[in-house]
PDB file of N, CA and C in Angstrom:
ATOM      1  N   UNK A   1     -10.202 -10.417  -4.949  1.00  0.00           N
ATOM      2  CA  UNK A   1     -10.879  -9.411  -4.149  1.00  0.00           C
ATOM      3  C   UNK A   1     -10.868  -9.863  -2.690  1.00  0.00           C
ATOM      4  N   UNK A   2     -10.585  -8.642  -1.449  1.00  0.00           N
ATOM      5  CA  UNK A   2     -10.346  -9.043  -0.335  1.00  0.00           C
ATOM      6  C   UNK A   2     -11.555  -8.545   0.066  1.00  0.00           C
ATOM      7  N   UNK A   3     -12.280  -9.197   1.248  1.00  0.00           N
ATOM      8  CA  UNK A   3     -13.439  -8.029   2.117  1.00  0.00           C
ATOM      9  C   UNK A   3     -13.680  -8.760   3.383  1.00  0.00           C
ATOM     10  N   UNK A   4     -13.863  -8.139   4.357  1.00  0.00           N
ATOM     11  CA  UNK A   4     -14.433  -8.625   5.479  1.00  0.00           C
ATOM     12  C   UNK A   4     -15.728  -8.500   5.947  1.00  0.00           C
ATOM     13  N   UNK A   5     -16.669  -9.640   6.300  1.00  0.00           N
ATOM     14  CA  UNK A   5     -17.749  -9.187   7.027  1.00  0.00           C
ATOM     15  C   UNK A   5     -18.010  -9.128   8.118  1.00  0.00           C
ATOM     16  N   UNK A   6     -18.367  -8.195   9.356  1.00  0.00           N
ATOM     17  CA  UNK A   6     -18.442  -8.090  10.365  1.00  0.00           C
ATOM     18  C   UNK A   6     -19.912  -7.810  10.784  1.00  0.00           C
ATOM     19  N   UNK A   7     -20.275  -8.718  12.271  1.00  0.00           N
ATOM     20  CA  UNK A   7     -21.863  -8.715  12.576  1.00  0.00           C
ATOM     21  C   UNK A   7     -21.750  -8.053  14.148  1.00  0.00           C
ATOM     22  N   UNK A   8     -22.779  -7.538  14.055  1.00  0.00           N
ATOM     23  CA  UNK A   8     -22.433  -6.661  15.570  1.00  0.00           C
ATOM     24  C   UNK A   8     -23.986  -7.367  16.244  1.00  0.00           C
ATOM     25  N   UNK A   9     -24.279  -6.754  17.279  1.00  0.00           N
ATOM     26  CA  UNK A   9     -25.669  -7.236  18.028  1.00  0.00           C
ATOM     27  C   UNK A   9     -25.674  -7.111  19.538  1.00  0.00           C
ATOM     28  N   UNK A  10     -26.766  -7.897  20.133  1.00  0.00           N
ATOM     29  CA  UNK A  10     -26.623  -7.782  21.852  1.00  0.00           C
ATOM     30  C   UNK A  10     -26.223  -9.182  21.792  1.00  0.00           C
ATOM     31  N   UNK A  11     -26.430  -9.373  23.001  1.00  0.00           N
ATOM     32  CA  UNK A  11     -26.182 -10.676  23.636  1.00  0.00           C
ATOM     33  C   UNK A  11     -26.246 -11.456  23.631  1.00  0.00           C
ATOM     34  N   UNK A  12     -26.553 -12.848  22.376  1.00  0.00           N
ATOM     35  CA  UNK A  12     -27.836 -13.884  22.898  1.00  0.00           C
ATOM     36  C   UNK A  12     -28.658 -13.896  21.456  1.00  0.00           C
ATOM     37  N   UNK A  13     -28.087 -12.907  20.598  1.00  0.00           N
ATOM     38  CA  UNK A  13     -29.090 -12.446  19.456  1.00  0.00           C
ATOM     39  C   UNK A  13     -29.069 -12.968  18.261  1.00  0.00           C
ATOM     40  N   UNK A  14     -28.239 -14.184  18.489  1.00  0.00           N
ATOM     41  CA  UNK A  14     -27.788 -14.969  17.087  1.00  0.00           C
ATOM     42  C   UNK A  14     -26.451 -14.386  16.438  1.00  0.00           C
ATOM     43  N   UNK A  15     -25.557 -13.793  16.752  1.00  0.00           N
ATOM     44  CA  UNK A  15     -24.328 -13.599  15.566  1.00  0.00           C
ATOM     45  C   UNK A  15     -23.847 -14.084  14.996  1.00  0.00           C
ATOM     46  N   UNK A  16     -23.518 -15.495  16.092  1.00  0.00           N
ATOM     47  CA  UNK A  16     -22.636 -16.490  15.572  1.00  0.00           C
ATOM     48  C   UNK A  16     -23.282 -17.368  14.978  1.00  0.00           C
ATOM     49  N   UNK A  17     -24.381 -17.693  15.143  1.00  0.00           N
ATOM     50  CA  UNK A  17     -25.238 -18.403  14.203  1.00  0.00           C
ATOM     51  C   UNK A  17     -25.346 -17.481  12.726  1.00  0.00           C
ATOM     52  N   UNK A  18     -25.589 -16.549  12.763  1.00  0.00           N
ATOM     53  CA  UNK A  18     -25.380 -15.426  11.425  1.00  0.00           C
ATOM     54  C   UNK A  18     -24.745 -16.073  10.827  1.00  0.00           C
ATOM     55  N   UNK A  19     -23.209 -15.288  11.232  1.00  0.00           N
ATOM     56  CA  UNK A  19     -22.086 -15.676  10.767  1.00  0.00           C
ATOM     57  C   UNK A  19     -21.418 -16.880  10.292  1.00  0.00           C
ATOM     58  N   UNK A  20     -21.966 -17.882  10.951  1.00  0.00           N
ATOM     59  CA  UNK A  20     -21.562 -19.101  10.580  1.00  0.00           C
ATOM     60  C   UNK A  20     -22.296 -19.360   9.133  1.00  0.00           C
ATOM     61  N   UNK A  21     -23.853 -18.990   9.113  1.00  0.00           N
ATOM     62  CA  UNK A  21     -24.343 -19.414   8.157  1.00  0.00           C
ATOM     63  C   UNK A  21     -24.153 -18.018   6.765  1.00  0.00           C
ATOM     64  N   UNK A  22     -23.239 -17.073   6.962  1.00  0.00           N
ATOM     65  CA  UNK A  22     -23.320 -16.577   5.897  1.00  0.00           C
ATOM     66  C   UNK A  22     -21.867 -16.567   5.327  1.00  0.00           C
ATOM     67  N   UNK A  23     -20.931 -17.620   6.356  1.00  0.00           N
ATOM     68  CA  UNK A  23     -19.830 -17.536   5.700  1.00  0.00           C
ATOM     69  C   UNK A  23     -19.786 -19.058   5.049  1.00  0.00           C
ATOM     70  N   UNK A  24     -20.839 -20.233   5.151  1.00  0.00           N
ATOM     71  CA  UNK A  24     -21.008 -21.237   4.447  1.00  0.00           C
ATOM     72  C   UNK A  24     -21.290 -20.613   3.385  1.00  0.00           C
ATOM     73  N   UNK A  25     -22.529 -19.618   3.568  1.00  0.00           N
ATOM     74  CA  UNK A  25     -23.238 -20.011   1.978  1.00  0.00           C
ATOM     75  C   UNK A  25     -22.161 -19.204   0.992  1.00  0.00           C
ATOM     76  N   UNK A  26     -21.904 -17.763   1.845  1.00  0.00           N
ATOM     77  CA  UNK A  26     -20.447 -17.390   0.660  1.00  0.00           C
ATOM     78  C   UNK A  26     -19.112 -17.848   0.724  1.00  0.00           C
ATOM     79  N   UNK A  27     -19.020 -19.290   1.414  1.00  0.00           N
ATOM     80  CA  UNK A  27     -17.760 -19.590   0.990  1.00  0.00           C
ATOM     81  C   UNK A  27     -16.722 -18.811   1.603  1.00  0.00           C
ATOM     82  N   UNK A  28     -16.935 -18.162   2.511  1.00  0.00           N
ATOM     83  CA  UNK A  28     -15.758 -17.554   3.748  1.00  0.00           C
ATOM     84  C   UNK A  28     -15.211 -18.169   4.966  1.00  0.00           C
ATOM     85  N   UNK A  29     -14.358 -18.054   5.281  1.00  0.00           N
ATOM     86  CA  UNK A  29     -13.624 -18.035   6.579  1.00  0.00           C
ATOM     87  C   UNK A  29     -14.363 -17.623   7.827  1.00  0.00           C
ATOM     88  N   UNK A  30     -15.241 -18.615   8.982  1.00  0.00           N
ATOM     89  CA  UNK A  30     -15.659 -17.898   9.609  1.00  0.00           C
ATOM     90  C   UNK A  30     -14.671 -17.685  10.843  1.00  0.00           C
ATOM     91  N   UNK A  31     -14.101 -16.623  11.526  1.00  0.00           N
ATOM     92  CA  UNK A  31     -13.262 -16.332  12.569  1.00  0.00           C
ATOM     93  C   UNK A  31     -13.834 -15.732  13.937  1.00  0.00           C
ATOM     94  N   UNK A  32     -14.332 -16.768  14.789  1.00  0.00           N
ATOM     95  CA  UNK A  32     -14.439 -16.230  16.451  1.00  0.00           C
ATOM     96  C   UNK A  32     -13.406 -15.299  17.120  1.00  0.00           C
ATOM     97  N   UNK A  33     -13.658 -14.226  16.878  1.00  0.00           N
ATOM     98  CA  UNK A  33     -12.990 -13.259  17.688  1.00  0.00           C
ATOM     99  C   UNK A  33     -12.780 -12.636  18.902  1.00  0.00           C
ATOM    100  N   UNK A  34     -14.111 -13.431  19.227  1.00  0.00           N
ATOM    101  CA  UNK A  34     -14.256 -12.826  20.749  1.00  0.00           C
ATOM    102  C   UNK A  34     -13.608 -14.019  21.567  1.00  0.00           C
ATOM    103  N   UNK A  35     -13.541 -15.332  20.994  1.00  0.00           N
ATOM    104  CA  UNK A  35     -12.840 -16.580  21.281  1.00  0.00           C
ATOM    105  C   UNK A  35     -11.326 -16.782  21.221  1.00  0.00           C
ATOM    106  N   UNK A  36     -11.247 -15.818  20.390  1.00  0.00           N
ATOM    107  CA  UNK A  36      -9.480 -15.027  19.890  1.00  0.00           C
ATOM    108  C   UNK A  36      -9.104 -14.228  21.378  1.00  0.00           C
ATOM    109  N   UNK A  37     -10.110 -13.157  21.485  1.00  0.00           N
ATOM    110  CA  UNK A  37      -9.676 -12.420  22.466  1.00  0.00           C
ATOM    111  C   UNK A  37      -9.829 -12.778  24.287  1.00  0.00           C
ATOM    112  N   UNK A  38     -10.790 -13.786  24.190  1.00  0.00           N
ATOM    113  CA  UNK A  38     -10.759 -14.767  25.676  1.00  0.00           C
ATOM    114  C   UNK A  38      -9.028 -15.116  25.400  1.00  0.00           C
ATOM    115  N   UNK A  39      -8.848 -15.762  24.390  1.00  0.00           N
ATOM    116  CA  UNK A  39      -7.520 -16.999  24.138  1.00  0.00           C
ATOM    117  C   UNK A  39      -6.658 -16.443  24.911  1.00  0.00           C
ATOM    118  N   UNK A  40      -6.312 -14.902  24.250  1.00  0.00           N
ATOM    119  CA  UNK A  40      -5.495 -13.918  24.868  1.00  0.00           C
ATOM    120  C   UNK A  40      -5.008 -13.549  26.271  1.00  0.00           C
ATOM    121  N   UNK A  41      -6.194 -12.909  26.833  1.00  0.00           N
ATOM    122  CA  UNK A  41      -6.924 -12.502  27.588  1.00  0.00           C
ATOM    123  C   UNK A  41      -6.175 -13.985  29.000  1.00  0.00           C
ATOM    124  N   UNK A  42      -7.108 -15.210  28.819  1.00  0.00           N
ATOM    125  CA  UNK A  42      -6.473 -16.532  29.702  1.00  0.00           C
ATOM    126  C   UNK A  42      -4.748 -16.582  29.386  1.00  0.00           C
ATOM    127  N   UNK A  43      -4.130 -16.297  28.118  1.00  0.00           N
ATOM    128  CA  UNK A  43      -2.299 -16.358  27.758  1.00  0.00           C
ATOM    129  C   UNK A  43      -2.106 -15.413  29.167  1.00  0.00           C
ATOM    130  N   UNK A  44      -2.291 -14.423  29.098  1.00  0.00           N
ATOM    131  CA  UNK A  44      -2.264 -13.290  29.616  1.00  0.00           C
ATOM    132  C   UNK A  44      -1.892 -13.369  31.144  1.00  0.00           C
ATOM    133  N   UNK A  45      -3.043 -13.978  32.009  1.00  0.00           N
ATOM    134  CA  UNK A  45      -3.250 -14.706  33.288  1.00  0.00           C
ATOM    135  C   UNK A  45      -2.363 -15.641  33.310  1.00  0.00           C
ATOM    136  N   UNK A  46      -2.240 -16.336  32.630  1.00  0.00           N
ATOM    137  CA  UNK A  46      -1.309 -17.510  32.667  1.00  0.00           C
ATOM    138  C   UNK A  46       0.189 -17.300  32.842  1.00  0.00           C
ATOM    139  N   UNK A  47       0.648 -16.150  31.926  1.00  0.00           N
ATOM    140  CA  UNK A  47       1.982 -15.802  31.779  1.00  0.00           C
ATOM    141  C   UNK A  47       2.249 -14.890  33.084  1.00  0.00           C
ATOM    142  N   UNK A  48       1.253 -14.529  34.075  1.00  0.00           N
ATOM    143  CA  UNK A  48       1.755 -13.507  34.664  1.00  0.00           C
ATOM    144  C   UNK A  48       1.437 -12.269  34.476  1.00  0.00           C
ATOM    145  N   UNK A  49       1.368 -11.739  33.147  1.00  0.00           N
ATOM    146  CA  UNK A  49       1.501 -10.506  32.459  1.00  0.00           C
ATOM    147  C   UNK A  49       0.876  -9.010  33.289  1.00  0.00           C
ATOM    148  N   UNK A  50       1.536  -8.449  33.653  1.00  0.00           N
ATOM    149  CA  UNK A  50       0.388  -7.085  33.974  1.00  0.00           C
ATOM    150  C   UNK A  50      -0.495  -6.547  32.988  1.00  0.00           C
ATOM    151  N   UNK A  51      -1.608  -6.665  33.615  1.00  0.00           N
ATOM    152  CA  UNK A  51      -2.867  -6.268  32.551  1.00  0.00           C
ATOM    153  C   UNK A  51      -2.383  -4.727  31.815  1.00  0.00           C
ATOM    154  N   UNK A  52      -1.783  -3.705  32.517  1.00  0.00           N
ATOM    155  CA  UNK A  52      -1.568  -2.712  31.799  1.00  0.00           C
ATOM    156  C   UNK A  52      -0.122  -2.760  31.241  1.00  0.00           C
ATOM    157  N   UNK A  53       0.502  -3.358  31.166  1.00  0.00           N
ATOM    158  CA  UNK A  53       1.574  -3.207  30.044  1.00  0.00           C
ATOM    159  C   UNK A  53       1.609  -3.673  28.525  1.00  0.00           C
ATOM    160  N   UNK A  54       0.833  -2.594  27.777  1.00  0.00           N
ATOM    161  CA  UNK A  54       0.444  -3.195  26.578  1.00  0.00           C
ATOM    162  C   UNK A  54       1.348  -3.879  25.361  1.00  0.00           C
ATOM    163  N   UNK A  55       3.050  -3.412  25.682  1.00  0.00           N
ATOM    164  CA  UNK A  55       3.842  -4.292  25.314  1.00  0.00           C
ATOM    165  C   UNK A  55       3.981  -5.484  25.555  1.00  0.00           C
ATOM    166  N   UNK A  56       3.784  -6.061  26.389  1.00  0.00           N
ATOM    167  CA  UNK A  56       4.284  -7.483  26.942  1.00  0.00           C
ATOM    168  C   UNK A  56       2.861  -8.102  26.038  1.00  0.00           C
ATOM    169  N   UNK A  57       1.349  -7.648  26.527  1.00  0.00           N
ATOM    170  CA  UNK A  57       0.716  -8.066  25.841  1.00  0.00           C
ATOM    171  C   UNK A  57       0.753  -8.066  24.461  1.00  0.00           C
ATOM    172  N   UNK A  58       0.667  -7.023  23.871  1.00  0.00           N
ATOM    173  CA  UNK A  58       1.108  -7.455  22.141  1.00  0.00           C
ATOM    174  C   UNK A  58       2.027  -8.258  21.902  1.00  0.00           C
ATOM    175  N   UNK A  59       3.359  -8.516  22.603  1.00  0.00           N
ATOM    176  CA  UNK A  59       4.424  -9.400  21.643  1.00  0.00           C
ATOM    177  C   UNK A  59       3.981 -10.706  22.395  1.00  0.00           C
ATOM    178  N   UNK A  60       3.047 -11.202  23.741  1.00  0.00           N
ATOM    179  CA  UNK A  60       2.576 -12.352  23.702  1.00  0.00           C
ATOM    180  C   UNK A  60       1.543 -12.776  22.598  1.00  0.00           C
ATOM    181  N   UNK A  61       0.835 -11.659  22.473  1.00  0.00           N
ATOM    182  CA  UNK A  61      -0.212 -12.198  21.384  1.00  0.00           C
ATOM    183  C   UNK A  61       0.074 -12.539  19.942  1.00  0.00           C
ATOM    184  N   UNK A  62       1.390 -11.850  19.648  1.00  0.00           N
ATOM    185  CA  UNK A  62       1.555 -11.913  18.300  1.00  0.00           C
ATOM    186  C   UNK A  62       2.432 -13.633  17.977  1.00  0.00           C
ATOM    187  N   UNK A  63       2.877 -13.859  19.725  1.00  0.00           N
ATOM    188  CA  UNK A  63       3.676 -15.521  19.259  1.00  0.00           C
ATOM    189  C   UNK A  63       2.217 -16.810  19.556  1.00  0.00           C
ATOM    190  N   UNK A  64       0.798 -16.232  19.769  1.00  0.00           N
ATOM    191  CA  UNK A  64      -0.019 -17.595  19.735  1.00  0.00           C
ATOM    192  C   UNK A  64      -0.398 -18.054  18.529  1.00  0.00           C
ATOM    193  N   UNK A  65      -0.758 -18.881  19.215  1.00  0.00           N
ATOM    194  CA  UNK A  65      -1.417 -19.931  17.351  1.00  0.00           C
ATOM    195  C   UNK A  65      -2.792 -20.281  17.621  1.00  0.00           C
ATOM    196  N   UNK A  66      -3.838 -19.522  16.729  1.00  0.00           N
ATOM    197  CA  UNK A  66      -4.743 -20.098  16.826  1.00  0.00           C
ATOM    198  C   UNK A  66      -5.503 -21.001  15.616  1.00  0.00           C
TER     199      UNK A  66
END
């Protein structure tokens, strides 16, 4: 069985503390996404990239490793 859990909130409000502790106790994968999308986001700046060419951005994002 596949499923994802996703936590939404404000600012400051605990998510990642959530998340961390509900993917110990069930034994999940916890994945920073918003840490995914900084990663990007700095590739991005780095390479040059024009912020609006959403090609260049997708096929950079799809060669990182996180």
């Amino acid at each position: 069985m596949h499923f994802v859990v996703t936590i939404d909130g404000t600012a400051a409000s605990g998510k990642s503390t959530t998340a961390i502790g509900v993917a110990e106790r069930l034994g999940l994968f916890y994945i920073d996404s918003g840490a995914m999308y900084r990663g990007v986001a700095l590739a991005v700046l780095r390479a040059g990239i024009d912020i609006t060419d959403r090609h260049a951005i997708a096929n950079l994002a799809r060669k990182l490793k996180f």
